[in-house]
Protein backbone atom coordinates (compact mmCIF):
# COMPACT_ATOMS: atom_id res chain seq x y z
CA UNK A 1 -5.24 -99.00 -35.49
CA UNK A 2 -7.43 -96.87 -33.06
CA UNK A 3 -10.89 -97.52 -32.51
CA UNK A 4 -13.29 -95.45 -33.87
CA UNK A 5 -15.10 -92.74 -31.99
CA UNK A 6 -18.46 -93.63 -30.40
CA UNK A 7 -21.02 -91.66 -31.30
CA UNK A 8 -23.28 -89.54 -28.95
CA UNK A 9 -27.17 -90.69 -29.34
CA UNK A 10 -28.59 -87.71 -31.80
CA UNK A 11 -29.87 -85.25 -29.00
CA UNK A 12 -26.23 -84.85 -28.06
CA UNK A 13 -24.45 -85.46 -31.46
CA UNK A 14 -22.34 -82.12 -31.23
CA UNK A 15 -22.69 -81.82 -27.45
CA UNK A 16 -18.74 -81.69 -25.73
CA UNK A 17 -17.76 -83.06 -22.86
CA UNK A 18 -16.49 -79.66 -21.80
CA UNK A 19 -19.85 -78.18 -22.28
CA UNK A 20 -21.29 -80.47 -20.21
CA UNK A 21 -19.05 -79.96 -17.28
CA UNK A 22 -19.64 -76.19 -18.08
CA UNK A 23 -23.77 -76.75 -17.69
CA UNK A 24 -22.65 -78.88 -14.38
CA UNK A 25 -21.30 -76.18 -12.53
CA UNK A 26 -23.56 -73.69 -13.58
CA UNK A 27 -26.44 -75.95 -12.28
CA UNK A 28 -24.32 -77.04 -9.48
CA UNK A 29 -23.68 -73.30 -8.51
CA UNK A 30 -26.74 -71.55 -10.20
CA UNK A 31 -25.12 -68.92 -11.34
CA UNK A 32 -22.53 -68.34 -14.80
CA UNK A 33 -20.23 -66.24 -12.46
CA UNK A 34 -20.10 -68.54 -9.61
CA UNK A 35 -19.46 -71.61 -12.07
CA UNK A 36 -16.61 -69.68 -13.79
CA UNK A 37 -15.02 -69.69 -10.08
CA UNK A 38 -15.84 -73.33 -9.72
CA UNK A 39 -14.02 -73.99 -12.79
CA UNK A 40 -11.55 -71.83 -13.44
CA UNK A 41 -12.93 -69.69 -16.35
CA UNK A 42 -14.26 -66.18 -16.78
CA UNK A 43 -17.53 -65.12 -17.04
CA UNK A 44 -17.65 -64.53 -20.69
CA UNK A 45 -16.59 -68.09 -21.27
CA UNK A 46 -18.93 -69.78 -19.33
CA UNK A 47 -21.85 -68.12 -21.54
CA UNK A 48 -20.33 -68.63 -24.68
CA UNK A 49 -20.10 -72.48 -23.24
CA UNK A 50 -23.64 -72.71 -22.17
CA UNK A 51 -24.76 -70.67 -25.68
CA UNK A 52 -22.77 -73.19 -27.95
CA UNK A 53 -24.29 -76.13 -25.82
CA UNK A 54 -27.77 -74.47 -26.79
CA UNK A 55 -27.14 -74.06 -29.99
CA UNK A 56 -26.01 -78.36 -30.12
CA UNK A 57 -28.83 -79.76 -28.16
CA UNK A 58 -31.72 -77.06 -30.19
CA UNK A 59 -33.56 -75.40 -27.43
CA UNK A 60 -32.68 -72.93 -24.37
CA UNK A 61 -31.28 -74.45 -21.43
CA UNK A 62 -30.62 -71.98 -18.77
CA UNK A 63 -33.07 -68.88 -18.12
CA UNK A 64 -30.87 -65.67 -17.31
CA UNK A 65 -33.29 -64.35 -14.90
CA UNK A 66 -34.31 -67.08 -12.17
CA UNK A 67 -34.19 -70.93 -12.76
CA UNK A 68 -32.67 -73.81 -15.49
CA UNK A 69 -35.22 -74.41 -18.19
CA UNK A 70 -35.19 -78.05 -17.25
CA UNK A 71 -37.82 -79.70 -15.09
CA UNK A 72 -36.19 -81.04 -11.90
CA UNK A 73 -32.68 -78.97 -11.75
């Protein structure tokens, strides 16, 4: 019998561990297209990352022009 899965505290219920390594690059790098070289991806699947993550945790994260959302990154 396997264990159950443990549930992520409700802000991140929805929230994948691959999105999250997808918002760590981008605010690693600061940019979509130099976290898609970090990781391996394209462009167009880095955004559609960070946009589903968005669309889990309720509010913007990332502003396209200038600077994350978030105080502090």
């Amino acid at each position: 019998m396997t264990a159950p899965k443990k549930k992520l505290p409700e802000p991140f219920d929805g929230v994948t561990l691959d999105q999250l390594r997808v918002f760590t690059a981008v605010a690693e790098t600061g940019s979509f297209s130099a976290a898609a070289r970090q990781i391996g991806r394209v462009q167009s699947a880095v955004s559609q990352a960070m946009a589903s993550l968005e669309d889990a945790v309720g509010f913007k994260i990332w502003r396209m022009n200038t600077e994350p959302s978030l105080p502090g990154l």
